[in-house]
N, C-alpha and C. Protein backbone atom coordinates (compact mmCIF):
# COMPACT_ATOMS: atom_id res chain seq x y z
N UNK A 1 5.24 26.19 20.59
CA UNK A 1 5.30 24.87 21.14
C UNK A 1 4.80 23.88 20.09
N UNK A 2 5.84 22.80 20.11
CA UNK A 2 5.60 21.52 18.77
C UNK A 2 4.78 20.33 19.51
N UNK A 3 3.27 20.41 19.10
CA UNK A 3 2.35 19.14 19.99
C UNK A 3 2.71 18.03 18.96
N UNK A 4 2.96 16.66 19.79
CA UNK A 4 3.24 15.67 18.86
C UNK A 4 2.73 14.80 19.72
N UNK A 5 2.24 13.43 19.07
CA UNK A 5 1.68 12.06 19.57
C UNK A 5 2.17 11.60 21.16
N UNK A 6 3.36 12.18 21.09
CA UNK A 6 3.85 11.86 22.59
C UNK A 6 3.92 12.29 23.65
N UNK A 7 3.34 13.66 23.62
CA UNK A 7 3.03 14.82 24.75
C UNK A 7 1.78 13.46 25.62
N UNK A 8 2.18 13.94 26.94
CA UNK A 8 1.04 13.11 27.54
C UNK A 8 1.33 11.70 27.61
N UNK A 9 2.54 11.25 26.99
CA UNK A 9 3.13 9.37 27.24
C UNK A 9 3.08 9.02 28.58
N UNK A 10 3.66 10.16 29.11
CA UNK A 10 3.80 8.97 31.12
C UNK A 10 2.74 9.13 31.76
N UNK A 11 1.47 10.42 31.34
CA UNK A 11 0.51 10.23 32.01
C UNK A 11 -0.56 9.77 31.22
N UNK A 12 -0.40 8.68 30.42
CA UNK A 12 -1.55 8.11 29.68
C UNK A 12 -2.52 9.06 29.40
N UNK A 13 -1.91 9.87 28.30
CA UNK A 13 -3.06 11.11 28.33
C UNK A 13 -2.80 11.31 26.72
N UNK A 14 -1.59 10.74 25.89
CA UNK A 14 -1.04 10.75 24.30
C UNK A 14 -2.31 10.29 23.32
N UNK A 15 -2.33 11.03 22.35
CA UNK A 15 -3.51 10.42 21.13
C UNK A 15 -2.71 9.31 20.25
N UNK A 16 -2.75 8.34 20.44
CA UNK A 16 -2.33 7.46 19.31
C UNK A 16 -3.20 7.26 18.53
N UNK A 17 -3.78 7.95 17.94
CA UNK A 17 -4.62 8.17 16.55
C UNK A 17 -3.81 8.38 15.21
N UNK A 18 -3.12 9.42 15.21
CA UNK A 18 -2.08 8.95 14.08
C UNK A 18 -1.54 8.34 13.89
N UNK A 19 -0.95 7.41 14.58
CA UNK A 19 -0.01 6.07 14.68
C UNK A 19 -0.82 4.94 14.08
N UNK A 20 -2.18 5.20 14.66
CA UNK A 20 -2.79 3.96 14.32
C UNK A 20 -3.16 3.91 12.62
N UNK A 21 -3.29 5.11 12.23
CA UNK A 21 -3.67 5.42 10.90
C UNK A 21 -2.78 5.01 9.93
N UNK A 22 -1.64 5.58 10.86
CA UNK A 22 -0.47 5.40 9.69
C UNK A 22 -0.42 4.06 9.35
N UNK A 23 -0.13 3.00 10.55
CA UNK A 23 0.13 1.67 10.63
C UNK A 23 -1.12 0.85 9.62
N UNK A 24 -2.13 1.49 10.19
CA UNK A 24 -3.54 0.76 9.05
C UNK A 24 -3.50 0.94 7.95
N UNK A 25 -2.91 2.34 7.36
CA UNK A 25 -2.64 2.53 5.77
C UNK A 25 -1.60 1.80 5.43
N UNK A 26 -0.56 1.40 5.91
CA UNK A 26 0.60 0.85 5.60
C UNK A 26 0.31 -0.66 5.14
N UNK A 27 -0.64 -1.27 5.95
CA UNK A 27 -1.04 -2.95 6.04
C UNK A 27 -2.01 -2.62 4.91
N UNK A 28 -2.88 -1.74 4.57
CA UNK A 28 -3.73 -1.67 3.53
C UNK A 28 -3.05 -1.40 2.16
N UNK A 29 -1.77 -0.42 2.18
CA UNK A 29 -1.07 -0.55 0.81
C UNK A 29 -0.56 -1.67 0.21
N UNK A 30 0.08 -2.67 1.69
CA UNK A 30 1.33 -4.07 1.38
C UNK A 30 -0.50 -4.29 1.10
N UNK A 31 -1.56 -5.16 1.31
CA UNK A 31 -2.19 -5.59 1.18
C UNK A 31 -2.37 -5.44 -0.29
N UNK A 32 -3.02 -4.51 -0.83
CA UNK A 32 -3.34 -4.07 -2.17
C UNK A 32 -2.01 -4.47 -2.64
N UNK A 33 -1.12 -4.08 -2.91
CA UNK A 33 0.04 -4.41 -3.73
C UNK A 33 0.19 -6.01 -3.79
N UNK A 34 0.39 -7.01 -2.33
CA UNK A 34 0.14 -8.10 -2.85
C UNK A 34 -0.67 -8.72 -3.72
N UNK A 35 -2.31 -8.29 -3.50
CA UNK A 35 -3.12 -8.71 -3.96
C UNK A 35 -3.07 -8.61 -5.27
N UNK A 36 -2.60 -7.63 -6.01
CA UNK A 36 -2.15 -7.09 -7.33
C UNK A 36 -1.18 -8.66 -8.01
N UNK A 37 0.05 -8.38 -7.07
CA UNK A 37 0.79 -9.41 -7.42
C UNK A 37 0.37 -10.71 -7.49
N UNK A 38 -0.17 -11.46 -6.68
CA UNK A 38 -0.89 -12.66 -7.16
C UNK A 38 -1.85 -12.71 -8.13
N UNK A 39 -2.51 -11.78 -8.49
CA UNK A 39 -3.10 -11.37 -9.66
C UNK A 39 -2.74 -11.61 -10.74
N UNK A 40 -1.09 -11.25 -10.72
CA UNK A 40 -0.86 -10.95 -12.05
C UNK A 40 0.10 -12.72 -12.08
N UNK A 41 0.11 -13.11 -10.87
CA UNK A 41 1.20 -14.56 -11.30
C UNK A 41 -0.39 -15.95 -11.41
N UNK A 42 -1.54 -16.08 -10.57
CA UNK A 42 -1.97 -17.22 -10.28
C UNK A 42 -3.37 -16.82 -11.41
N UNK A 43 -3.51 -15.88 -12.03
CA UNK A 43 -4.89 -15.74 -12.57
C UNK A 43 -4.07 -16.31 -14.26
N UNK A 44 -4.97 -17.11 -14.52
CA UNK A 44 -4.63 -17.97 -15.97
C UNK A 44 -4.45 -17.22 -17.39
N UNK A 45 -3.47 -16.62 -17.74
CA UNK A 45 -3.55 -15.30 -19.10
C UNK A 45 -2.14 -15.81 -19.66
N UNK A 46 -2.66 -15.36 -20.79
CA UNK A 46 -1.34 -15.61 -21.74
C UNK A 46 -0.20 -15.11 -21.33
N UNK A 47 1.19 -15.12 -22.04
CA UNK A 47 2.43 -14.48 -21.24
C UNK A 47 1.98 -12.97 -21.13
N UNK A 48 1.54 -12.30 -22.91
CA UNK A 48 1.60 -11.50 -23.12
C UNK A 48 0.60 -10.37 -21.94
N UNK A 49 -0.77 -10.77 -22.18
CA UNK A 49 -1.84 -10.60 -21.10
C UNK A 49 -0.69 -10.08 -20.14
N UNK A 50 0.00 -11.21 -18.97
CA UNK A 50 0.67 -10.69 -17.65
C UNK A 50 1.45 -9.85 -17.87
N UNK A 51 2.22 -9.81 -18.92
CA UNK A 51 3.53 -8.82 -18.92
C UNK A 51 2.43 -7.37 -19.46
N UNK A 52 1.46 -7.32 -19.95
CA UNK A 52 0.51 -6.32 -20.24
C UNK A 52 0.28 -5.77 -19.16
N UNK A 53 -0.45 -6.39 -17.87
CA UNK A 53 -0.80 -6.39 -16.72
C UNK A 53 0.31 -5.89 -15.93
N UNK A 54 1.72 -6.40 -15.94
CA UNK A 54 2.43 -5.87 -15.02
C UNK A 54 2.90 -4.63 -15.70
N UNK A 55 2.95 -4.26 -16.63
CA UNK A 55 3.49 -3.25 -17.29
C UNK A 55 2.28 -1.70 -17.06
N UNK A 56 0.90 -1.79 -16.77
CA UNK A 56 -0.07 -1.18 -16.44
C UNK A 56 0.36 -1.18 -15.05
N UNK A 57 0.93 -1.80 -14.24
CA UNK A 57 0.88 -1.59 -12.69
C UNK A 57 2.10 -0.71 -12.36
N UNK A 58 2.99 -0.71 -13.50
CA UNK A 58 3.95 0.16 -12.87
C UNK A 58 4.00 1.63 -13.46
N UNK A 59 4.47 2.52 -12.57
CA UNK A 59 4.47 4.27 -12.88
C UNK A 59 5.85 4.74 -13.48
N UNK A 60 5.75 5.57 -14.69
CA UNK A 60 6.92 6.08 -15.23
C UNK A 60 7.62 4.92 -15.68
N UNK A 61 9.07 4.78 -15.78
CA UNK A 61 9.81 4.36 -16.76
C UNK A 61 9.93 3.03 -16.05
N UNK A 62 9.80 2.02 -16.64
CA UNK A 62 10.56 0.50 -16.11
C UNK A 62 11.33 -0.34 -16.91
N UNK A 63 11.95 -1.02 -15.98
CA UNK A 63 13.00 -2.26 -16.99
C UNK A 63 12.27 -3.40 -17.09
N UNK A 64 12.91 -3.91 -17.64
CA UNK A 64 12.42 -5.82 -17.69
C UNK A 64 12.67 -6.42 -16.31
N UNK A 65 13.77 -5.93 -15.82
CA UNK A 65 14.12 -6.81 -14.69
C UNK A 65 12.80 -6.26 -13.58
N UNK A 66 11.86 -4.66 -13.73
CA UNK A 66 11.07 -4.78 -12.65
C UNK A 66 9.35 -5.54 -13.22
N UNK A 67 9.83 -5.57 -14.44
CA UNK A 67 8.80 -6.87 -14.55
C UNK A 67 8.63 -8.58 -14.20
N UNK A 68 9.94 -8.82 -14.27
CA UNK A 68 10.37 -9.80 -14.13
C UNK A 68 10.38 -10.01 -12.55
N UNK A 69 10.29 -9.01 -11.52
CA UNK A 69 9.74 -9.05 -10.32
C UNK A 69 8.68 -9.48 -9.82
N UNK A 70 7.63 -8.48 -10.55
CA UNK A 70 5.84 -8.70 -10.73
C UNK A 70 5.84 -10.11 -11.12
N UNK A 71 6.31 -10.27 -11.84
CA UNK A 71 5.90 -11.63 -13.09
C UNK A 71 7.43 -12.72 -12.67
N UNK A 72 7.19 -13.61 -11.36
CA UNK A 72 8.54 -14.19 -11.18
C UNK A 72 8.23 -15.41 -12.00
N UNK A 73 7.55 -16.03 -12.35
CA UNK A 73 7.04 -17.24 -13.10
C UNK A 73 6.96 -17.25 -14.57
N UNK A 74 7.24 -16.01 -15.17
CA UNK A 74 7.32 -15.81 -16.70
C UNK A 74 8.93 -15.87 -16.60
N UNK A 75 9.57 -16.50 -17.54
CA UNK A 75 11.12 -16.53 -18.03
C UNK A 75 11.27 -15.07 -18.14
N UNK A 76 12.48 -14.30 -18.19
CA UNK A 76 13.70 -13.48 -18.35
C UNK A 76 13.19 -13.17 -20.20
N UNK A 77 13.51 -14.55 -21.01
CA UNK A 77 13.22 -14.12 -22.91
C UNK A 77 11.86 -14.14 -22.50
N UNK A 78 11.01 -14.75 -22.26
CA UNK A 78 9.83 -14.15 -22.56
C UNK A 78 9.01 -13.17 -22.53
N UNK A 79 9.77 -12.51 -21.32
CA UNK A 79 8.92 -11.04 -20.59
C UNK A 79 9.34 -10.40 -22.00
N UNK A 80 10.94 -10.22 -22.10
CA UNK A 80 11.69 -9.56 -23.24
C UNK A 80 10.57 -9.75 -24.73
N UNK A 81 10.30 -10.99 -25.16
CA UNK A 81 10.06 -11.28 -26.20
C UNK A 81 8.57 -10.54 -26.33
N UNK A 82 7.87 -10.47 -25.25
CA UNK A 82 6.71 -9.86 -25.03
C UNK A 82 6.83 -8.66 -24.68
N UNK A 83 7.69 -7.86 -24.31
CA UNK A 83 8.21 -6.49 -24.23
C UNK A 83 8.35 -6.03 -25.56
N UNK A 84 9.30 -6.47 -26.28
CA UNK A 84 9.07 -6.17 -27.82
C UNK A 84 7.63 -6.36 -28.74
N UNK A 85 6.96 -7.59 -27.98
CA UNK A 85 5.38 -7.22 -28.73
C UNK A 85 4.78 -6.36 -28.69
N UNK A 86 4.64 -5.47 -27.19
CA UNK A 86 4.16 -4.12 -27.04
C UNK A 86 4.84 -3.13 -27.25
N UNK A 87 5.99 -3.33 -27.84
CA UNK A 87 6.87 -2.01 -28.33
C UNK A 87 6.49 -1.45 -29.93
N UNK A 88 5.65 -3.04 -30.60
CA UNK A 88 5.48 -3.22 -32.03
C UNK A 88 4.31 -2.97 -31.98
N UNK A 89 3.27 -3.12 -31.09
CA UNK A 89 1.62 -2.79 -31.18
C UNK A 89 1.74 -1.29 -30.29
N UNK A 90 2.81 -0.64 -29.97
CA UNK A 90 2.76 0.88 -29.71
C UNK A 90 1.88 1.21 -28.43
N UNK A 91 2.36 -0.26 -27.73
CA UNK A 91 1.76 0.34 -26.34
C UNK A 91 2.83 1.17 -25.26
N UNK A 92 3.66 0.43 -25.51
CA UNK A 92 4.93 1.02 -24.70
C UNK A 92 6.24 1.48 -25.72
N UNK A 93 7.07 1.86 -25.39
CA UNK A 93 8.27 2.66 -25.92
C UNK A 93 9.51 2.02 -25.31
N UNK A 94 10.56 1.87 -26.07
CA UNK A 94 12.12 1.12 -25.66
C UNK A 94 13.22 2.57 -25.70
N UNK A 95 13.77 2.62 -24.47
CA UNK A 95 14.80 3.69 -24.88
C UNK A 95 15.63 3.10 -24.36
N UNK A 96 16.99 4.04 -24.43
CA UNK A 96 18.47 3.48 -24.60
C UNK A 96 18.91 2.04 -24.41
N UNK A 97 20.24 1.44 -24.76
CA UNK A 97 20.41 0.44 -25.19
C UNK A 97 21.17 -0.37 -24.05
N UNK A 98 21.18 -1.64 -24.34
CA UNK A 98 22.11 -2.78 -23.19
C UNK A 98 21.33 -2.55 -22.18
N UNK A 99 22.13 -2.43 -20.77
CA UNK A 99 21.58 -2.83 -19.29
C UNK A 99 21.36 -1.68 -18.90
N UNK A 100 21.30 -0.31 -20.00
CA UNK A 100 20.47 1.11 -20.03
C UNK A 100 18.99 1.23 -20.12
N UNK A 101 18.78 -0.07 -20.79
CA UNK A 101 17.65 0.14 -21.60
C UNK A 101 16.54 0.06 -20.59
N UNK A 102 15.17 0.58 -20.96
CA UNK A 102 14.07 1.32 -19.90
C UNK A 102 12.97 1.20 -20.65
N UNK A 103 11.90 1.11 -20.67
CA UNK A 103 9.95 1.59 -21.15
C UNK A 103 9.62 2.13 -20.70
N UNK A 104 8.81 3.01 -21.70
CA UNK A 104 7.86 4.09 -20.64
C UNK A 104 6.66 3.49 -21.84
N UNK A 105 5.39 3.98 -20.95
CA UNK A 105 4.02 3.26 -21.53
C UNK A 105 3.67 4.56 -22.30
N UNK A 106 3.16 4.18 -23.65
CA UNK A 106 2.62 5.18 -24.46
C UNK A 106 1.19 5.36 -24.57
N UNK A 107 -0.46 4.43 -23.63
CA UNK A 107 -0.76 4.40 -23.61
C UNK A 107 -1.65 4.56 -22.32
C-alpha cells in the first residue's frame, strides 16, 4: 500500500506537512535567486565586477545571452567585451564559435 499526503482528505485526517515544505522551499529558492539578481543589477560595480558576479552565479557552461539575463542593464558589447576580459585574465574559457559559442569558468 502507497501512503501519500492525501490518504485521509475527506476525513480531515491528511498531513499537509510536505506540501507545506515543499511550497516554503520553493518561495525561499525564488527568494534567494531574486535577491542575488538585484544584487548583481542595483549594487554600484564596474561592468566588469557584475559580469564577474554573474558569471560566479551560474553552474557549468553559459552564454552571454544567460548573462545578459542576470545583468539586463549592462549592454549586449559590453557583457561580450567583458567576457573577453575574463577569457584574457584566465578566469573563464570561450569554446566553439558564432551563436555556438559557450564559457565554462576556469576558476
Amino acid at each position: 500500500m502507497i501512503l501519500s499526503p492525501q490518504i485521509g482528505w475527506y476525513e480531515n485526517k491528511n498531513d499537509a506537512t510536505p506540501f507545506v515544505k515543499y511550497i516554503l522551499s520553493t518561495i525561499v529558492s525564488a527568494y534567494n535567486d531574486f535577491e542575488e539578481r538585484v544584487e548583481l543589477v542595483f549594487n554600484k560595480k564596474t561592468s566588469l565586477d557584475a559580469v564577474r558576479m554573474a558569471v560566479n552565479f551560474k553552474l557549468g557552461k553559459f552564454t552571454k545571452r544567460d548573462i545578459l539575463e542576470l545583468i539586463s542593464s549592462i549592454s549586449s558589447t559590453i557583457i561580450e567585451r567583458n567576457l573577453k576580459n575574463l577569457c584574457d585574465l584566465g578566469e573563464i574559457k570561450k569554446e566553439g564559435i558564432g551563436k555556438s559559442t559557450y564559457y565554462i569558468k576556469l576558476k
